[in-house]
Protein backbone atom coordinates (compact mmCIF):
# COMPACT_ATOMS: atom_id res chain seq x y z
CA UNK A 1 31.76 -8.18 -3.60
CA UNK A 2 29.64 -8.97 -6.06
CA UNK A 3 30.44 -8.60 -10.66
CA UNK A 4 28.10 -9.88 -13.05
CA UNK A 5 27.15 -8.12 -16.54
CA UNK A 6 24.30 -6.35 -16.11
CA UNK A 7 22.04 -8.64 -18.60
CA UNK A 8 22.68 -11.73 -15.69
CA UNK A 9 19.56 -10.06 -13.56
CA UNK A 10 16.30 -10.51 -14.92
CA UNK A 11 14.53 -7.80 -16.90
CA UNK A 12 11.34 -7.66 -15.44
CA UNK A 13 8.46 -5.76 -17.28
CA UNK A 14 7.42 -3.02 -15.31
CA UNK A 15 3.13 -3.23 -15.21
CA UNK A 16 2.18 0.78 -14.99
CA UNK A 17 5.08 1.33 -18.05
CA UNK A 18 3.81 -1.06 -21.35
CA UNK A 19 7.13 -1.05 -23.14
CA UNK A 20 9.87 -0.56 -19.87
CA UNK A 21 11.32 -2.96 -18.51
CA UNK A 22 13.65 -2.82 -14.89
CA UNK A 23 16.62 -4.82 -13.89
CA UNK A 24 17.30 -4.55 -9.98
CA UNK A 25 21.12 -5.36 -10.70
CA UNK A 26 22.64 -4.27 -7.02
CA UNK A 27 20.17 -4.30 -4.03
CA UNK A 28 19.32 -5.91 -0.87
CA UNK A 29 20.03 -8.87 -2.10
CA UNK A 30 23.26 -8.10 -2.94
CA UNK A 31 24.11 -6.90 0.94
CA UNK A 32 23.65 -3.48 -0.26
CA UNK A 33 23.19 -1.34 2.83
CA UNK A 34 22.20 2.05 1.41
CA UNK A 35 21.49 2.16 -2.47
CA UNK A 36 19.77 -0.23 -5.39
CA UNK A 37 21.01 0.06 -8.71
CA UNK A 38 19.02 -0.47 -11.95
CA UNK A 39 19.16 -0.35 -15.72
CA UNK A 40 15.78 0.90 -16.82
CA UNK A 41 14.99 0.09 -20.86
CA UNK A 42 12.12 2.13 -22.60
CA UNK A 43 11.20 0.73 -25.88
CA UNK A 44 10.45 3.63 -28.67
CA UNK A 45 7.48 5.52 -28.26
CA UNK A 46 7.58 4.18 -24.78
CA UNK A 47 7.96 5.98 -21.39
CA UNK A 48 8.19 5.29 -17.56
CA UNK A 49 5.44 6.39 -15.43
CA UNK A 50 4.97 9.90 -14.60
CA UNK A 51 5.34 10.09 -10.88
CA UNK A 52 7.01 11.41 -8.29
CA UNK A 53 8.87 9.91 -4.46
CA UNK A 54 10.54 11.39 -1.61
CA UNK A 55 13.52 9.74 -2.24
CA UNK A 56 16.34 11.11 -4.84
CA UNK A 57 16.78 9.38 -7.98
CA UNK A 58 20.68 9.61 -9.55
CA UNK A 59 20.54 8.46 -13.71
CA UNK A 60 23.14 7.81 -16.08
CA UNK A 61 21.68 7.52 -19.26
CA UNK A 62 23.62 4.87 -21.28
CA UNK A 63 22.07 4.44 -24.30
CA UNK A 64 19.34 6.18 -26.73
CA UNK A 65 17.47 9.43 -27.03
CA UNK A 66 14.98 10.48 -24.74
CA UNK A 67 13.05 13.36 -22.55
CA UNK A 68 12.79 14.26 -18.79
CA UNK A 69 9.79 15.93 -18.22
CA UNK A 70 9.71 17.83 -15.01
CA UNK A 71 7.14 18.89 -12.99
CA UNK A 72 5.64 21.84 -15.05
CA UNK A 73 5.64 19.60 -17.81
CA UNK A 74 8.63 20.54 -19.44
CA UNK A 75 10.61 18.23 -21.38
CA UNK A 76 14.58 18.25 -21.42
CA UNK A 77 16.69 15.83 -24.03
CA UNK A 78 19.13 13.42 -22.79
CA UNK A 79 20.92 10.85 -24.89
CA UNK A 80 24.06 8.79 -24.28
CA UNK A 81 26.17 10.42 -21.14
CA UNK A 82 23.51 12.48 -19.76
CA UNK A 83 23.31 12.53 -16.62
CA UNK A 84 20.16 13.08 -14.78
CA UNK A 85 19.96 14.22 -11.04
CA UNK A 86 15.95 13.94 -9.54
CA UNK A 87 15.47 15.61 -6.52
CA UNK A 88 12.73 14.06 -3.50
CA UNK A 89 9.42 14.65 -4.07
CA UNK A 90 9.72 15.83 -7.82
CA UNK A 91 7.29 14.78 -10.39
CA UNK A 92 8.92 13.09 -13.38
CA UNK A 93 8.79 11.14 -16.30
CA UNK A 94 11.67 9.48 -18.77
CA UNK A 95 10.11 9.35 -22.39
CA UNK A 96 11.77 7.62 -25.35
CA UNK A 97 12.04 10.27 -28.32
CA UNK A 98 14.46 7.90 -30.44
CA UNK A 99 13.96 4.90 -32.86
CA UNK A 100 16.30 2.74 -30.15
CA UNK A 101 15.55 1.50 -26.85
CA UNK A 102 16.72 4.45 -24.07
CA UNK A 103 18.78 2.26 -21.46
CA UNK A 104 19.75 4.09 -17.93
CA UNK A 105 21.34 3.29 -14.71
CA UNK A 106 19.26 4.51 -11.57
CA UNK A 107 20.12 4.45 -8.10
CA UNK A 108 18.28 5.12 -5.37
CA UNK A 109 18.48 4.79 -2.07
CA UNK A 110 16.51 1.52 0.01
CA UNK A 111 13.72 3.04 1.26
């Protein structure tokens, strides 16, 4: 069993994403068989790469005011509570449309 607070892991900057940052707070590591988990920050007037895998991505968006643009290039607002479920092989993006960072919790599975 592992509990720690999530600010205990690292954030590590994330070099495609100026202004995101990626904490890998449950993982291998951690004897996790199946999923990671990771907070994800976006500074204002940052956003995550644009991108797609062929794995599912589950978020719960903790903190700020932001946009998920999908593949046509639409952009849907999430803030505090949203929760975000991306599918495999969908094209995405998170985008911070607030004045505060935009924290989430992503899980994925190890791939």
């Amino acid at each position: 069993m592992k509990i720690a607070h999530y600010t205990d892991t690292p954030a590590e900057p994330v070099a495609e994403a100026p202004g995101v940052t990626i904490r890998w707070v449950i993982g291998k590591k951690d004897n996790a068989p199946h999923f990671a988990m990771r907070v994800i920050e976006v500074a204002p007037g940052s956003n995550t790469a644009y991108h797609a895998h062929e794995f599912e991505h589950e978020v719960f968006i903790l903190a700020g005011r932001g946009a998920v643009r999908d593949a046509a290039g639409s952009e849907t607002i999430v803030e505090a509570g949203s929760v975000v479920f991306v599918p495999p092989n969908a094209v995405h993006g998170f985008y911070n449309r607030g004045d505060k960072t935009l924290r989430f919790i992503c899980v994925i599975p190890h791939v």
